[in-house]
Structure formats: C-alpha cells, structure tokens
PDB file of N, CA and C in Angstrom:
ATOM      1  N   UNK A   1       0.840  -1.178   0.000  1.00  0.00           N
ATOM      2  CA  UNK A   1       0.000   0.000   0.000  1.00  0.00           C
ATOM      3  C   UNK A   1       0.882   1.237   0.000  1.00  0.00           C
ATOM      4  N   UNK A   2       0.675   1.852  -0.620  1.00  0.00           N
ATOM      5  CA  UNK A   2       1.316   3.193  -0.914  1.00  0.00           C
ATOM      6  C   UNK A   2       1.111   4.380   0.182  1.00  0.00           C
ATOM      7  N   UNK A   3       2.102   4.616   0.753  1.00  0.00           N
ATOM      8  CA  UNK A   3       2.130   6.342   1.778  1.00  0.00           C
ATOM      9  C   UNK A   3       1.006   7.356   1.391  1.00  0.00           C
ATOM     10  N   UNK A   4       0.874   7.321   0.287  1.00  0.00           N
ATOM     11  CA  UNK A   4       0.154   8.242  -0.184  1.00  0.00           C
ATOM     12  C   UNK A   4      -1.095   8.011   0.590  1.00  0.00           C
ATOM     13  N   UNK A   5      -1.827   6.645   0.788  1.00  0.00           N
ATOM     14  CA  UNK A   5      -3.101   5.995   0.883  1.00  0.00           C
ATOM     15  C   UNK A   5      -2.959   6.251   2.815  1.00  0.00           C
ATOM     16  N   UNK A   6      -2.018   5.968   3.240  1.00  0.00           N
ATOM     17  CA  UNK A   6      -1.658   5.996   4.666  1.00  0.00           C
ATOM     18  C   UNK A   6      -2.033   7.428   5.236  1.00  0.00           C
ATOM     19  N   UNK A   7      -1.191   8.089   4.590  1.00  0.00           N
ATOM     20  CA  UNK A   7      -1.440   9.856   5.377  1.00  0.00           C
ATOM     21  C   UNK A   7      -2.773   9.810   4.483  1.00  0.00           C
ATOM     22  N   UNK A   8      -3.411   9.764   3.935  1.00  0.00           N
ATOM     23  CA  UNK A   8      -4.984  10.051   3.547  1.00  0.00           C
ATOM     24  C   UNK A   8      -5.974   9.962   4.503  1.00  0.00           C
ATOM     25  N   UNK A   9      -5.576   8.546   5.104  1.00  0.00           N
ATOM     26  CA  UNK A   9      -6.271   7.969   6.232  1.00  0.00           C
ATOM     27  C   UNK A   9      -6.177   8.492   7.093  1.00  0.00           C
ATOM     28  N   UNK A  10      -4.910   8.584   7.655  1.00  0.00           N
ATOM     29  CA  UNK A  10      -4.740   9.766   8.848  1.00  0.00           C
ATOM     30  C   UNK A  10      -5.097  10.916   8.754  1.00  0.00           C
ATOM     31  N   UNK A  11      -5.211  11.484   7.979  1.00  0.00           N
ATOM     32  CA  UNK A  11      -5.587  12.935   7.888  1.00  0.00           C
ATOM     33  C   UNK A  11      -6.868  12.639   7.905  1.00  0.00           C
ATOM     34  N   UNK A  12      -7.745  11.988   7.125  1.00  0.00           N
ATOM     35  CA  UNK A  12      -9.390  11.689   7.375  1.00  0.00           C
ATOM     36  C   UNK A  12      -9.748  11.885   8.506  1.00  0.00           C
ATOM     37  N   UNK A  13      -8.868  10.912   9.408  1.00  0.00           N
ATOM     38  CA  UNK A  13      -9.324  10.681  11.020  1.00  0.00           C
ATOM     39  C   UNK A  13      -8.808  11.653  11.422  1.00  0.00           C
ATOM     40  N   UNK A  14      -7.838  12.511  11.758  1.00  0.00           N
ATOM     41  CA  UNK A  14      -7.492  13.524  12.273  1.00  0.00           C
ATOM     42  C   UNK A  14      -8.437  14.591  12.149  1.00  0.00           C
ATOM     43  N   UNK A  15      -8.772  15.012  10.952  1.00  0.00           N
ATOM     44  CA  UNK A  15     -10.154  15.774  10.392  1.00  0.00           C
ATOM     45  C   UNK A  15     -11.630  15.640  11.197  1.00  0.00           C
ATOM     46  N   UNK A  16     -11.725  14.049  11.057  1.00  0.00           N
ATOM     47  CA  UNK A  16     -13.129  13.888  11.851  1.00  0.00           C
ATOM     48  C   UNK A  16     -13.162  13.863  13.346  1.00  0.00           C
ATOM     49  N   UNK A  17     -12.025  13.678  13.771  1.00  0.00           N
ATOM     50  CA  UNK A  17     -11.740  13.925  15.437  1.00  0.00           C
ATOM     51  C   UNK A  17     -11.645  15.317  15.250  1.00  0.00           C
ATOM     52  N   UNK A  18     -11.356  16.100  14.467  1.00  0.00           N
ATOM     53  CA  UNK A  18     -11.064  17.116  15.029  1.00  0.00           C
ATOM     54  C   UNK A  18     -12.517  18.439  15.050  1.00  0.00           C
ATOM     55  N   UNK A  19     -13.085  17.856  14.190  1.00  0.00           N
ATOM     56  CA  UNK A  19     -14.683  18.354  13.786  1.00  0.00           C
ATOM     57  C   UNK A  19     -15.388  18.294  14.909  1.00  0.00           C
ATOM     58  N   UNK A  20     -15.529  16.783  15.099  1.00  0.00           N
ATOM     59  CA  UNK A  20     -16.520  15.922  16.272  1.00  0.00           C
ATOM     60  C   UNK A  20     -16.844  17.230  17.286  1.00  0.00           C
ATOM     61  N   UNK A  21     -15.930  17.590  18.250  1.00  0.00           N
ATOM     62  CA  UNK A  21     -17.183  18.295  19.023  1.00  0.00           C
ATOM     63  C   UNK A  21     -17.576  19.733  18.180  1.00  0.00           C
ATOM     64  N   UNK A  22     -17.509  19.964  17.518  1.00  0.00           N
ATOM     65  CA  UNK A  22     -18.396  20.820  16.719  1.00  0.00           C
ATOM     66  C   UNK A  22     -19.991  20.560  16.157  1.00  0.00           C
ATOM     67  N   UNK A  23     -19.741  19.071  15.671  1.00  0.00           N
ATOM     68  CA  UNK A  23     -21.189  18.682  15.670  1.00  0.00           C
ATOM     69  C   UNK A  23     -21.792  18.634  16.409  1.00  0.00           C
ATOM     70  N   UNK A  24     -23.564  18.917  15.799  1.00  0.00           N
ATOM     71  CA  UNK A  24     -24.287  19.359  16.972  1.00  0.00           C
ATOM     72  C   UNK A  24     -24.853  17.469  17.503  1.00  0.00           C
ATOM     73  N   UNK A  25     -24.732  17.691  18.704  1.00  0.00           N
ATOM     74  CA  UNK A  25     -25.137  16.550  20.079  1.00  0.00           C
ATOM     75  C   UNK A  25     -26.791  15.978  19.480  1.00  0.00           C
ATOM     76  N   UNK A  26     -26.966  14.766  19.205  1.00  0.00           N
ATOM     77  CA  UNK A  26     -28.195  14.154  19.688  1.00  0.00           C
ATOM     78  C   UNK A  26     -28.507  14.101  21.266  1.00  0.00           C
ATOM     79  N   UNK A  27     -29.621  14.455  21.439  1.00  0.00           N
ATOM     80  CA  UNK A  27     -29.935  13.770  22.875  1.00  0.00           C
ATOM     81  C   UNK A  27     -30.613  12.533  23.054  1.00  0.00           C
ATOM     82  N   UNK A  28     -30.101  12.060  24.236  1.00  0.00           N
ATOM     83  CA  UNK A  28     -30.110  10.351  24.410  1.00  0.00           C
ATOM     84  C   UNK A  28     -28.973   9.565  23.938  1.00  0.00           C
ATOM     85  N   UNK A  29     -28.001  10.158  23.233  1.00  0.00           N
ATOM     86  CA  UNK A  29     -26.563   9.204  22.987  1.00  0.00           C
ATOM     87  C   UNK A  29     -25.443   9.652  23.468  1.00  0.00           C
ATOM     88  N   UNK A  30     -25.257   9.063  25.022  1.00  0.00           N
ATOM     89  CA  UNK A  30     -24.013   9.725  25.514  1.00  0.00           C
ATOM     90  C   UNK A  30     -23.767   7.921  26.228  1.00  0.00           C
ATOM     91  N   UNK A  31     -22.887   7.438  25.530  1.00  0.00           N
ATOM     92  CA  UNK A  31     -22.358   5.985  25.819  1.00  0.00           C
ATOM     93  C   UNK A  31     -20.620   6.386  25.757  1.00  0.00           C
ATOM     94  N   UNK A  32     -20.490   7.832  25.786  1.00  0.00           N
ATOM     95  CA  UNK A  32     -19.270   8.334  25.808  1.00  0.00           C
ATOM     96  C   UNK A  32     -18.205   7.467  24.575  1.00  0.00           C
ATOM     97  N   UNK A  33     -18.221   7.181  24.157  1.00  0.00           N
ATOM     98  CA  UNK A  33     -17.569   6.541  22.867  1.00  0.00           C
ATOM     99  C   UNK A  33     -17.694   6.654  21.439  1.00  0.00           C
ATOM    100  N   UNK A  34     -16.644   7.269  20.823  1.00  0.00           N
ATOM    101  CA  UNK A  34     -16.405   8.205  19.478  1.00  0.00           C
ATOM    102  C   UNK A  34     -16.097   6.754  18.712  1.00  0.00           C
ATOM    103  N   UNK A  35     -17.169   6.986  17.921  1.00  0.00           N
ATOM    104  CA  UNK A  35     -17.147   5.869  16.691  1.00  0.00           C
ATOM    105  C   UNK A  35     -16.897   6.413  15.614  1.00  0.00           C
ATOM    106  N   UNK A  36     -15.891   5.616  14.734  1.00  0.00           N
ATOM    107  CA  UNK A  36     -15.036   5.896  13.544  1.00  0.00           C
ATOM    108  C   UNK A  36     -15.541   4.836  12.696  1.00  0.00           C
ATOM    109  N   UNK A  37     -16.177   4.866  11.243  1.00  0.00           N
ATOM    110  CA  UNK A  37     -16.927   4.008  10.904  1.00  0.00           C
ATOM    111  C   UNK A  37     -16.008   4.120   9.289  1.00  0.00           C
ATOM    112  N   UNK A  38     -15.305   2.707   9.250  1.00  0.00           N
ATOM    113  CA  UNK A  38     -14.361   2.755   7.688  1.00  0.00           C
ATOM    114  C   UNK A  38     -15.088   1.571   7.448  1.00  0.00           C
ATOM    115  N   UNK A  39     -15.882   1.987   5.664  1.00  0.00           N
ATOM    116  CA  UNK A  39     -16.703   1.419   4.695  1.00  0.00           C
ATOM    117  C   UNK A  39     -15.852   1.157   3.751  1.00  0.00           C
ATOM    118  N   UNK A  40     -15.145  -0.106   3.324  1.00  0.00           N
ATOM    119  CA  UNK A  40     -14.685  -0.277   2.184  1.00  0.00           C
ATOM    120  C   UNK A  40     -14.286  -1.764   1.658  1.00  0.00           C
ATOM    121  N   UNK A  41     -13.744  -1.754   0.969  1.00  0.00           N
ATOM    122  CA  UNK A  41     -13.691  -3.418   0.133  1.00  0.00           C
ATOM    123  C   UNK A  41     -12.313  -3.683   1.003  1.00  0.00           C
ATOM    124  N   UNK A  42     -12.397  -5.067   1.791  1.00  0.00           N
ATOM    125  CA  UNK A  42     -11.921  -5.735   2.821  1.00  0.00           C
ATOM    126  C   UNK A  42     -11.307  -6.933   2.207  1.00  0.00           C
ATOM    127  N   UNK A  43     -12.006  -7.244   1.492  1.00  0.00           N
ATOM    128  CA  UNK A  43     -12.004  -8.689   0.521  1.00  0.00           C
ATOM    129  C   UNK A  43     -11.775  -8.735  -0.970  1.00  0.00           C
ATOM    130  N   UNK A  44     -12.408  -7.831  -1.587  1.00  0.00           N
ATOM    131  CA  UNK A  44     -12.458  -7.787  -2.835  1.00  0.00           C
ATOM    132  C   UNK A  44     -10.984  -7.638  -3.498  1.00  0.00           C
ATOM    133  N   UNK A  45     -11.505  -6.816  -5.545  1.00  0.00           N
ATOM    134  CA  UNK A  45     -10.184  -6.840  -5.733  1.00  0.00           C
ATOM    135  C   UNK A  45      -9.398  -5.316  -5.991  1.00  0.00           C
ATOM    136  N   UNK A  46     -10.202  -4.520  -5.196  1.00  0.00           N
ATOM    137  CA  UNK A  46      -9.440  -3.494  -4.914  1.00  0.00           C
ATOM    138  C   UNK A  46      -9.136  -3.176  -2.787  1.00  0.00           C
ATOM    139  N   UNK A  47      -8.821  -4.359  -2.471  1.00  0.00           N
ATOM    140  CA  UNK A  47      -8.663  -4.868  -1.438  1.00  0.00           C
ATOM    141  C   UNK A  47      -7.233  -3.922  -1.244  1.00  0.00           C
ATOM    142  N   UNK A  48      -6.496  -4.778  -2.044  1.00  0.00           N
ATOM    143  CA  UNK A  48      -4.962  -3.898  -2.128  1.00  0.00           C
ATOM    144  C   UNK A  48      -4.821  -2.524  -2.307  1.00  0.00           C
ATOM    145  N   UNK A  49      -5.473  -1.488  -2.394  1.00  0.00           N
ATOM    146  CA  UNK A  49      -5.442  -0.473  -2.679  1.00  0.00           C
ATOM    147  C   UNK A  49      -5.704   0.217  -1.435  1.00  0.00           C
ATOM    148  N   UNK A  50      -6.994   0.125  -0.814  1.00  0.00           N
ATOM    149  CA  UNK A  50      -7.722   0.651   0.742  1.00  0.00           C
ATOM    150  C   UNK A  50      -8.442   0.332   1.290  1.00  0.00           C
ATOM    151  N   UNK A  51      -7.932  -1.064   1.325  1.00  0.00           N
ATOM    152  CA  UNK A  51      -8.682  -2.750   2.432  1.00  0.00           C
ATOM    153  C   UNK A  51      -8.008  -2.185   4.032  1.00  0.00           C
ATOM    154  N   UNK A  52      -7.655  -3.543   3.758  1.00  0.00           N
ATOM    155  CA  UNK A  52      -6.778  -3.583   5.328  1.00  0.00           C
ATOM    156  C   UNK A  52      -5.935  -2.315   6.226  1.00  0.00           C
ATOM    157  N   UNK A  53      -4.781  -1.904   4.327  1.00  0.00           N
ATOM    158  CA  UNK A  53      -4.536  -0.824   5.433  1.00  0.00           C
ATOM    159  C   UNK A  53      -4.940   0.299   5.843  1.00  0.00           C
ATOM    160  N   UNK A  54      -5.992   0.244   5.303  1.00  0.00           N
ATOM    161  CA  UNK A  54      -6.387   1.845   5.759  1.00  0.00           C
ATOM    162  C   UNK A  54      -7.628   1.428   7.062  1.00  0.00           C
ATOM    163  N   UNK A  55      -7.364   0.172   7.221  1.00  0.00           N
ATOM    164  CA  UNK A  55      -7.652   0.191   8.663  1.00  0.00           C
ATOM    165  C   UNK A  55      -6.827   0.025   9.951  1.00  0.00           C
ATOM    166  N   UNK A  56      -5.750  -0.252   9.530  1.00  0.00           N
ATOM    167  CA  UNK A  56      -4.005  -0.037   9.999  1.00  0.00           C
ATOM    168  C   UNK A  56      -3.751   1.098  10.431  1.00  0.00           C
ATOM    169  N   UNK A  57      -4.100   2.269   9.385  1.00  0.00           N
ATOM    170  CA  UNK A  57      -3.563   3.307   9.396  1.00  0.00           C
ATOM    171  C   UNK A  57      -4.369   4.181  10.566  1.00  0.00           C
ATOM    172  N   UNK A  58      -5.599   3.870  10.373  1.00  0.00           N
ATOM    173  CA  UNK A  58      -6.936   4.511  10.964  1.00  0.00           C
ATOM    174  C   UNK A  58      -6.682   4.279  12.697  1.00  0.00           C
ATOM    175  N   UNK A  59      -6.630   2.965  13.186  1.00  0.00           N
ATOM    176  CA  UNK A  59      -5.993   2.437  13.755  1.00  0.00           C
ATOM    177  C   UNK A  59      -4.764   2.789  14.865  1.00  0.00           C
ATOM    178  N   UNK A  60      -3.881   2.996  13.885  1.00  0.00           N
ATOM    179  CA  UNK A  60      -2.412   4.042  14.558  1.00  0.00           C
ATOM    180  C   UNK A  60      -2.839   5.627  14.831  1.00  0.00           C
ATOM    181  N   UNK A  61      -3.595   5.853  14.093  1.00  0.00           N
ATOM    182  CA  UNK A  61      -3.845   7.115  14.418  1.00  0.00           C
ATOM    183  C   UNK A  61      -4.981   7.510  15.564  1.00  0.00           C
ATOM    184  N   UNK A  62      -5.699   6.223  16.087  1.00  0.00           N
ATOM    185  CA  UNK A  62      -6.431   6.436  17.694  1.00  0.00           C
ATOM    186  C   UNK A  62      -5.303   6.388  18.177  1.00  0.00           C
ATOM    187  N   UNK A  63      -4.466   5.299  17.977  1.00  0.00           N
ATOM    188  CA  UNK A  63      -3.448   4.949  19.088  1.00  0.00           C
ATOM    189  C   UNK A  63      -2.662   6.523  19.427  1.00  0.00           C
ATOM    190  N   UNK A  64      -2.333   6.661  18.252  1.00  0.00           N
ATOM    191  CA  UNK A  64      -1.287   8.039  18.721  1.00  0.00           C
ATOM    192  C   UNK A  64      -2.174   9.099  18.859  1.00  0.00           C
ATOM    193  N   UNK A  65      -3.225   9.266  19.158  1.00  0.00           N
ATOM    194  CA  UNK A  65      -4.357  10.168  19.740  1.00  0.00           C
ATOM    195  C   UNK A  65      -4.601   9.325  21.613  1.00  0.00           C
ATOM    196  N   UNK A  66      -3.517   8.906  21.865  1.00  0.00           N
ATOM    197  CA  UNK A  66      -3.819   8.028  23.091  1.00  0.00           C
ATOM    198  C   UNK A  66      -5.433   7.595  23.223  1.00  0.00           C
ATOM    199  N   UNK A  67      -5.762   6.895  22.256  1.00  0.00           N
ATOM    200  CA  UNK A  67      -7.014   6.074  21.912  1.00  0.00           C
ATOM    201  C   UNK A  67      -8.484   7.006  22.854  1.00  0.00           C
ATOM    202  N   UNK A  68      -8.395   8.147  23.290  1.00  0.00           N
ATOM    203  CA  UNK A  68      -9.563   9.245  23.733  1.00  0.00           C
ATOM    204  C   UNK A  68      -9.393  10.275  23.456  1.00  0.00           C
ATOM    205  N   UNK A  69     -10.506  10.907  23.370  1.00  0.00           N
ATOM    206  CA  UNK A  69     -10.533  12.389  23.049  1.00  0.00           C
ATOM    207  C   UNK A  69     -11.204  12.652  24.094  1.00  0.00           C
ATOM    208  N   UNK A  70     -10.904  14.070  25.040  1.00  0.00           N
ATOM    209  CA  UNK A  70     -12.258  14.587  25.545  1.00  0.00           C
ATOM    210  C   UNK A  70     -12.656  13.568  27.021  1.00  0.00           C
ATOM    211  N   UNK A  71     -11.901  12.698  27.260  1.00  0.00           N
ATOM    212  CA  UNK A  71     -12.246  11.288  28.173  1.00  0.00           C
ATOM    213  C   UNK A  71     -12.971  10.411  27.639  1.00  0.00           C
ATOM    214  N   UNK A  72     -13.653  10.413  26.257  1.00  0.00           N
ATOM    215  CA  UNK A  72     -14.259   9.465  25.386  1.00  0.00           C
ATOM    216  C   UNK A  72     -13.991   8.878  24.792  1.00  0.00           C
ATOM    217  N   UNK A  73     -13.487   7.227  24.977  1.00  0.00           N
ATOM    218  CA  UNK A  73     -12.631   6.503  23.952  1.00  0.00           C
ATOM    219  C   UNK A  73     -13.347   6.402  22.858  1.00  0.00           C
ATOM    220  N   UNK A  74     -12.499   6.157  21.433  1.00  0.00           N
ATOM    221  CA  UNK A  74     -12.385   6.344  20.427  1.00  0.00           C
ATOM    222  C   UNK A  74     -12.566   4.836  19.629  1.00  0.00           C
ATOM    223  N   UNK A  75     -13.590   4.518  19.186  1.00  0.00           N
ATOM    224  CA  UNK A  75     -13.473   2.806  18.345  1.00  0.00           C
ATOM    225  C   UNK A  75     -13.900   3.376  17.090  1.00  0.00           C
ATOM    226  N   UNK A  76     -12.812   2.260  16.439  1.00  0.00           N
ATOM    227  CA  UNK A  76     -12.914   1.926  15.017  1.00  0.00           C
ATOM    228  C   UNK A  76     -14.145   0.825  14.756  1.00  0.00           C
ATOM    229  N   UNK A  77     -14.846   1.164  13.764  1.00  0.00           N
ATOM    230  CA  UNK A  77     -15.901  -0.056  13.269  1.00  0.00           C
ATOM    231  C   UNK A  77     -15.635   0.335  11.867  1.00  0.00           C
ATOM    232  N   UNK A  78     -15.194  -1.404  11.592  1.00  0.00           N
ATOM    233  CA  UNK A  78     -14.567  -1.372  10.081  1.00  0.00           C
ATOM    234  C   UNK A  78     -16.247  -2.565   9.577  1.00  0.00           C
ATOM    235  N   UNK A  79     -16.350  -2.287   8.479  1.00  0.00           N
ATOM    236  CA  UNK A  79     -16.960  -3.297   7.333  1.00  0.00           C
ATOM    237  C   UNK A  79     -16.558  -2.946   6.069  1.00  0.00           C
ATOM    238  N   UNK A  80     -17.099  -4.363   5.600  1.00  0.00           N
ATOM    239  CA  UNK A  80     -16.490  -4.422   3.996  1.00  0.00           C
ATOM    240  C   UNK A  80     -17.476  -4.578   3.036  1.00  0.00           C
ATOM    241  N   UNK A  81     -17.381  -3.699   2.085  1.00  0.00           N
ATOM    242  CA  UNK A  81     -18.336  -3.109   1.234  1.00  0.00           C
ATOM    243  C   UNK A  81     -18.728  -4.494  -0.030  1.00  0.00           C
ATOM    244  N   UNK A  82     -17.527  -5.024   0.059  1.00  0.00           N
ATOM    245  CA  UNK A  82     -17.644  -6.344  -0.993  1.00  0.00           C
ATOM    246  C   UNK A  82     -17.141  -5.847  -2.002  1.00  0.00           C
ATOM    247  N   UNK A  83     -17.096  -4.410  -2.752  1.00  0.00           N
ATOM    248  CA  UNK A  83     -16.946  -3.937  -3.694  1.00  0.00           C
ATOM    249  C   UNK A  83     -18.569  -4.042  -4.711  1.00  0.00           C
ATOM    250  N   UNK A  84     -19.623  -3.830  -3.976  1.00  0.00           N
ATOM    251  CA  UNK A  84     -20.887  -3.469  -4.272  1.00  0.00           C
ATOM    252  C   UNK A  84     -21.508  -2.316  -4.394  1.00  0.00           C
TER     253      UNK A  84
END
C-alpha cells in the first residue's frame, strides 16, 4: 500500500476527530464513545489499494491520539463493502 493511501487515512481521522465536538449533540446518545466508521472493500479486488490498510492506518492514528478524546474513547468499526 502506498504512503500516499496511509497519510490520507490519517488525515481523514485527524479531520473527523477534530470536527466531532463541533457537531451538533443528539440527545439520548451519551455511551461516551467516538465511533469511527471505515466502509470499504476488505475482501475484494481493490482490497490492495484501501482494504486492510487503511484500517491499519486509521488504527495508529487512535493509538497516537492516546485512543480518547475529551475522556471518550475512540473505536474503530470497520466493514467491507464487498466492492458493491
């Protein structure tokens, strides 16, 4: 996988952590936990391109966000699109 595809990812997530409390709050969803939701082909045959690692990447970048923001840990929820 190419660097290029890596800092993309990171910067995505850096971006959407960094938005998040700007968006405006539902009420009734405070389970305190920032969900990061990566949609993409896992399996398929553009797998190699921004499968796996760009859930690697996504990944390292909670970690080096010491996996909370705010006191609200931070999960990744990956699925795979199939290429559908």
């Amino acid at each position: 996988m190419k660097n290029t595809h890596k800092i993309g990812a990171a910067v995505l997530l850096a971006a959407s952590t960094v938005l998040t409390p700007f968006a405006v709050s539902a009420e009734g969803i405070s389970d305190d936990i920032i969900r990061i939701g990566i949609m993409n082909d896992q399996s398929g045959p553009y797998a190699d391109n921004c499968g796996p690692g760009s859930v690697v990447a996504a990944r390292l970048a909670v970690a080096d966000a010491g996996g909370e923001i705010d006191g609200k840990k931070i999960e990744i929820v990956v699925a795979d699109d199939q290429n559908k």
